[in-house]
N, C-alpha and C. Protein backbone atom coordinates (compact mmCIF):
# COMPACT_ATOMS: atom_id res chain seq x y z
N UNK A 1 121.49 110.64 120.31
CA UNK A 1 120.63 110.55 121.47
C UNK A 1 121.52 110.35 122.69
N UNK A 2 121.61 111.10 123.58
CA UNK A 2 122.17 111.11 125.27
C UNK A 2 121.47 109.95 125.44
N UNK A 3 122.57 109.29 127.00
CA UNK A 3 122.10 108.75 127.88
C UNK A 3 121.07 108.70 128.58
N UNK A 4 120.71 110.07 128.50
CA UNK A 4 119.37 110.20 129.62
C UNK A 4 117.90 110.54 128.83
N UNK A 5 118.03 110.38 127.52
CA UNK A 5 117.14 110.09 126.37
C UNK A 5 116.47 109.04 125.68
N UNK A 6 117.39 108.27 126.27
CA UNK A 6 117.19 106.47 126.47
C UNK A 6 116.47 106.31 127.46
N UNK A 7 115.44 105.37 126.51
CA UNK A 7 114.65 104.32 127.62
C UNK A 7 115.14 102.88 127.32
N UNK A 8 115.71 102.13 128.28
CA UNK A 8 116.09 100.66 128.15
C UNK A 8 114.21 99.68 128.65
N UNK A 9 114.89 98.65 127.78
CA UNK A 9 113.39 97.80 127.75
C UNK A 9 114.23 96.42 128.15
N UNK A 10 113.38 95.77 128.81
CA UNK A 10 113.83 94.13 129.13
C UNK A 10 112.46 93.19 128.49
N UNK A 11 113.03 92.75 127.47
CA UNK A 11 112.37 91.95 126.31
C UNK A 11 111.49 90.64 127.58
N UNK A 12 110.19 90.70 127.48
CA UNK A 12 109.47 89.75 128.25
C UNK A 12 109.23 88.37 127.22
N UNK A 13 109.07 87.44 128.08
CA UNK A 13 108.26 86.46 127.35
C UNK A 13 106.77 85.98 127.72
N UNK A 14 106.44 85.80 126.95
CA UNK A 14 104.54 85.72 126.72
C UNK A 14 103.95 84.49 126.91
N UNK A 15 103.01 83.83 127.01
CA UNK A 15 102.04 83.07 126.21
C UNK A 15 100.43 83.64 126.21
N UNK A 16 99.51 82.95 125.52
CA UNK A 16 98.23 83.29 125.00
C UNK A 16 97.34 82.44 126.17
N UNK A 17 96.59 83.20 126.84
CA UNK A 17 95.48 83.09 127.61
C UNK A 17 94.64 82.67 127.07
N UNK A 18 93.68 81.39 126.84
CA UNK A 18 92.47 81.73 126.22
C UNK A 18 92.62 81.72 124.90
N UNK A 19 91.70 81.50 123.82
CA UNK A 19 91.56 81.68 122.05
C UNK A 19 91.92 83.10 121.54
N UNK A 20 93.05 82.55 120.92
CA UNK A 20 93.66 83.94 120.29
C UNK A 20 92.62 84.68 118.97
N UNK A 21 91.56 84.05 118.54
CA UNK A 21 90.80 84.45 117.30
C UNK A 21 89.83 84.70 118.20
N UNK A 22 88.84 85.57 117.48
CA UNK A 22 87.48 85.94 118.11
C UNK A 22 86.99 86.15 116.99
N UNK A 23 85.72 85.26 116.86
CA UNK A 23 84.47 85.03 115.56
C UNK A 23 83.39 86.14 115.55
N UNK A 24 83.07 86.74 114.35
CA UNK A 24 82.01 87.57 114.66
C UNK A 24 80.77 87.06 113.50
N UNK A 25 79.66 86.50 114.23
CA UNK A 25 78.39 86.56 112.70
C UNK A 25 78.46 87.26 112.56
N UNK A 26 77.92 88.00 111.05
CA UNK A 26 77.69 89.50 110.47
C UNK A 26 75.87 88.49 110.19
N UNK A 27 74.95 89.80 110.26
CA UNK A 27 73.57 90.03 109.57
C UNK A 27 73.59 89.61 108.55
N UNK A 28 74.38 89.79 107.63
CA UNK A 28 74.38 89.08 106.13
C UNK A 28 74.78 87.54 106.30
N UNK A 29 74.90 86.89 106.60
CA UNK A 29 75.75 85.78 106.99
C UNK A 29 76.86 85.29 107.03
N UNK A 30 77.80 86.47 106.77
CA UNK A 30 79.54 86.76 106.94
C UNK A 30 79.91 86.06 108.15
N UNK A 31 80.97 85.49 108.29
CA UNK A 31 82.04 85.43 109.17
C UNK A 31 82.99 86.51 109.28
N UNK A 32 83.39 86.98 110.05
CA UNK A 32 84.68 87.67 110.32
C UNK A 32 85.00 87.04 111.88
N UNK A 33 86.34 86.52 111.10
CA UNK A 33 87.54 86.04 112.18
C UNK A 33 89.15 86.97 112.08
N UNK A 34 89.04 87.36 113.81
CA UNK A 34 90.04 88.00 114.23
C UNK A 34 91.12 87.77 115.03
N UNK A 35 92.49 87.54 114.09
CA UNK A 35 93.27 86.76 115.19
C UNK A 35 94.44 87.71 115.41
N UNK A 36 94.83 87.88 116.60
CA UNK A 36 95.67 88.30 117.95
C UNK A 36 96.98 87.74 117.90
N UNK A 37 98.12 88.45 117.80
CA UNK A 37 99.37 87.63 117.86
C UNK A 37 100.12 88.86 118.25
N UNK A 38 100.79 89.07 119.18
CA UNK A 38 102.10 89.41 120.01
C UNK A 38 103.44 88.95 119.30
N UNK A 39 104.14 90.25 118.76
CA UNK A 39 105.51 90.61 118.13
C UNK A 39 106.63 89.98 119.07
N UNK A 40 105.98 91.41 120.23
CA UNK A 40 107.37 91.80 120.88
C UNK A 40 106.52 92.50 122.05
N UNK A 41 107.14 92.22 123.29
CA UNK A 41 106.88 93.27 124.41
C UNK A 41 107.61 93.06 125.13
N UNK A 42 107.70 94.11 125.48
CA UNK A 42 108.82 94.97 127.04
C UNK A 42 108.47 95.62 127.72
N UNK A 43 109.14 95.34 128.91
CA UNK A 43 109.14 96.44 130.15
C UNK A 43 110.43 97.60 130.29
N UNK A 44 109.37 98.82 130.52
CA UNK A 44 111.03 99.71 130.92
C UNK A 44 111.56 99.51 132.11
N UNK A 45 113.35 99.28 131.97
CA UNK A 45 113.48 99.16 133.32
C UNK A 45 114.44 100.69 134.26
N UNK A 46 114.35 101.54 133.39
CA UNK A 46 114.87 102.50 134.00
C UNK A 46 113.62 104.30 133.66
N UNK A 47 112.65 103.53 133.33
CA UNK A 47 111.50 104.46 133.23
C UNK A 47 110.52 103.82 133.49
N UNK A 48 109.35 104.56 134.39
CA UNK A 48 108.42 104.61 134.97
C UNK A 48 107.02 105.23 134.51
N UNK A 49 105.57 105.22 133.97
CA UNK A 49 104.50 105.82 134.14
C UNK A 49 104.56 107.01 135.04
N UNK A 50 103.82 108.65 134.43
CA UNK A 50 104.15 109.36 135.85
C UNK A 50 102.85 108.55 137.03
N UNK A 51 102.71 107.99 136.91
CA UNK A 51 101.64 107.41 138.24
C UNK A 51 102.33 106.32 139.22
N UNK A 52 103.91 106.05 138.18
CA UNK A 52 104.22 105.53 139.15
C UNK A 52 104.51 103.78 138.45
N UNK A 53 103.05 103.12 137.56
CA UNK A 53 103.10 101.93 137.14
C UNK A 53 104.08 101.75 136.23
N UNK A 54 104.90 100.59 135.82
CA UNK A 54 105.64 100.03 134.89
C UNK A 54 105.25 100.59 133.44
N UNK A 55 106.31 100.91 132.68
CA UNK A 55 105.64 100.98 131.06
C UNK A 55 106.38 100.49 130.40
N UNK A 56 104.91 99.35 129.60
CA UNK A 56 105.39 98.49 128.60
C UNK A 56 105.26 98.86 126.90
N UNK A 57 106.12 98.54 126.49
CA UNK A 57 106.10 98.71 124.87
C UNK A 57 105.27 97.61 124.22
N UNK A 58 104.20 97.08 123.14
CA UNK A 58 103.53 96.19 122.96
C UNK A 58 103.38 96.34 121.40
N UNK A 59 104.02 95.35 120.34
CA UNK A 59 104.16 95.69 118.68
C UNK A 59 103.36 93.78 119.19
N UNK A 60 101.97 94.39 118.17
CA UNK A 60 100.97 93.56 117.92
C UNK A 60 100.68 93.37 116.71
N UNK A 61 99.60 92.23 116.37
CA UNK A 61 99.65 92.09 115.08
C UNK A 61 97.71 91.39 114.70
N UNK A 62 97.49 92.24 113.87
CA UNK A 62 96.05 91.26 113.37
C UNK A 62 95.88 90.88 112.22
N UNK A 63 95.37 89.41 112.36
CA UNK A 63 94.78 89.07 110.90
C UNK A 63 92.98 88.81 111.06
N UNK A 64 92.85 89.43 109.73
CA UNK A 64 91.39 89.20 109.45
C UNK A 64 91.22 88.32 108.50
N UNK A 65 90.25 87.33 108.58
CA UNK A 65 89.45 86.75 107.54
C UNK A 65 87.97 86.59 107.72
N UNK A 66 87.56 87.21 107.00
CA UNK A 66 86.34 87.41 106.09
C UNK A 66 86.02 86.27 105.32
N UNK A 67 84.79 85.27 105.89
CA UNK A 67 84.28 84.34 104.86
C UNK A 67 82.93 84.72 104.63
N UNK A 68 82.52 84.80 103.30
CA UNK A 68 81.01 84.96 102.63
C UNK A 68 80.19 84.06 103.47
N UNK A 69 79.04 84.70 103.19
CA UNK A 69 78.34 83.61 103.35
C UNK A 69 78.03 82.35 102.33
N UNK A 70 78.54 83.02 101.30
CA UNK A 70 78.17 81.72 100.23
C UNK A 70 79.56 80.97 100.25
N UNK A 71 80.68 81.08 100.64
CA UNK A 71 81.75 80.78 101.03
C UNK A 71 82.30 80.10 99.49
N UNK A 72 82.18 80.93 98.75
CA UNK A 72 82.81 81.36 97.48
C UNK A 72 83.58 82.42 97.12
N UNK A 73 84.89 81.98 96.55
CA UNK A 73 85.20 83.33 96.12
C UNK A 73 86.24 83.25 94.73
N UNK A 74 87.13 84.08 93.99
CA UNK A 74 87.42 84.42 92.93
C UNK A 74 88.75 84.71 92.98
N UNK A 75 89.73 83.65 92.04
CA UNK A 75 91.19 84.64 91.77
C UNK A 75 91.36 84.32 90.70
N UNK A 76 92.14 85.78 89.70
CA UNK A 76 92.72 85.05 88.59
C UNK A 76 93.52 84.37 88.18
N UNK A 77 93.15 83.91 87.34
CA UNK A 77 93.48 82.48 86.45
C UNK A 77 95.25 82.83 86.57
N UNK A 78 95.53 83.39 86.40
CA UNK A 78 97.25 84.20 86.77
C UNK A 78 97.82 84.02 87.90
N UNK A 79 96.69 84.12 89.30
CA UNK A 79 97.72 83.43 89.99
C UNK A 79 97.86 81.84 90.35
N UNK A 80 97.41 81.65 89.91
CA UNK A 80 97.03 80.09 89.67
C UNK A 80 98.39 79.62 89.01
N UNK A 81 99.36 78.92 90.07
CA UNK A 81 100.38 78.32 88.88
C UNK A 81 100.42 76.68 89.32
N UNK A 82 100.53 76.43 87.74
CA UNK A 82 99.99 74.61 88.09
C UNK A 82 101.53 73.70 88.10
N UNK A 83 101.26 73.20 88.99
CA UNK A 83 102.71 72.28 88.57
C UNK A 83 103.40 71.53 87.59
N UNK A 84 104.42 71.21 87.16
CA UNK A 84 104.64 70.94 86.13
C UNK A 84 104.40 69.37 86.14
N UNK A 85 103.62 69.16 84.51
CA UNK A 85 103.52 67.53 84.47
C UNK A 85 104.54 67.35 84.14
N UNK A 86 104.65 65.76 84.31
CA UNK A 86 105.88 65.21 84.27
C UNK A 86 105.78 64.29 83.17
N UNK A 87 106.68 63.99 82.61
CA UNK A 87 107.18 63.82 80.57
C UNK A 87 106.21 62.49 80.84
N UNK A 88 105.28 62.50 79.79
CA UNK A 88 104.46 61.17 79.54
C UNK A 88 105.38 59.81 78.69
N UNK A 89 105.33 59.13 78.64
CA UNK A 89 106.10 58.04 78.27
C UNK A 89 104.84 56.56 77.86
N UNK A 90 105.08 55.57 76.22
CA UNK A 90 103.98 54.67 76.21
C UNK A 90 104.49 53.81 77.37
N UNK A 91 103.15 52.64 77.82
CA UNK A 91 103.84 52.21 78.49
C UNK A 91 104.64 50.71 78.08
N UNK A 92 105.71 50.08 78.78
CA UNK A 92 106.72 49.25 78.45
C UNK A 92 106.20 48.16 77.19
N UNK A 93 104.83 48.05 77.00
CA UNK A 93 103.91 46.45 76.14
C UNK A 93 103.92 47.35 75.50
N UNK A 94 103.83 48.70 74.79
CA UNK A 94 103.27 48.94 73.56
C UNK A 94 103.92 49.17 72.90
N UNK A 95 104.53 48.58 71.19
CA UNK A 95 105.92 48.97 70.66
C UNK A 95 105.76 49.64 69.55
C-alpha cells in the first residue's frame, strides 16, 4: 500500500453519555436487554468526508440478554463443574 493509500487515524478517547443498556418488554413477557460498548474510535487526520465533515472509524460491540418470562432456564449437567471437596477426616474425639 503507497503513501497516498493510507488513511492515518488519531485514536480518540470516549466516555458513555447516559445508560449504556436499553430494556425492551416483549408481549410475551420477555425482557430483552441491550448493551452498547465502544472498542475503538478514530478520527482521520489526513482524510476528509467529500462534504467536507471529519471521518470517523467506530468498532462497536453488543450484548444481548434475553430473560423469559418465567425466568428459568436449562444447561447441561456437563457444563456444570463442581468444585472439588475437600478430603473428609473423623473428627479429633472419635478413635
Amino acid at each position: 500500500m503507497s503513501e497516498s493509500d493510507k488513511i492515518d487515524f488519531k485514536m480518540l478517547d470516549y466516555k458513555c453519555v447516559g445508560s449504556d443498556t436499553v430494556v425492551f418488554n416483549l408481549e410475551d413477557g420477555a425482557i430483552v436487554k441491550v448493551k452498547v460498548d465502544i472498542d475503538k474510535v478514530g478520527v482521520a487526520t489526513n482524510y476528509t468526508n467529500p462534504d467536507g465533515t471529519p471521518h470517523y472509524i467506530i468498532n462497536a460491540s453488543l450484548k444481548l440478554n434475553v430473560i423469559p418470562a418465567s425466568k428459568k432456564f436449562s444447561v447441561p449437567r456437563s457444563q456444570i463443574k463442581a468444585p472439588p471437596m475437600p478430603p473428609t477426616r473423623p473428627p479429633d474425639h472419635v478413635a
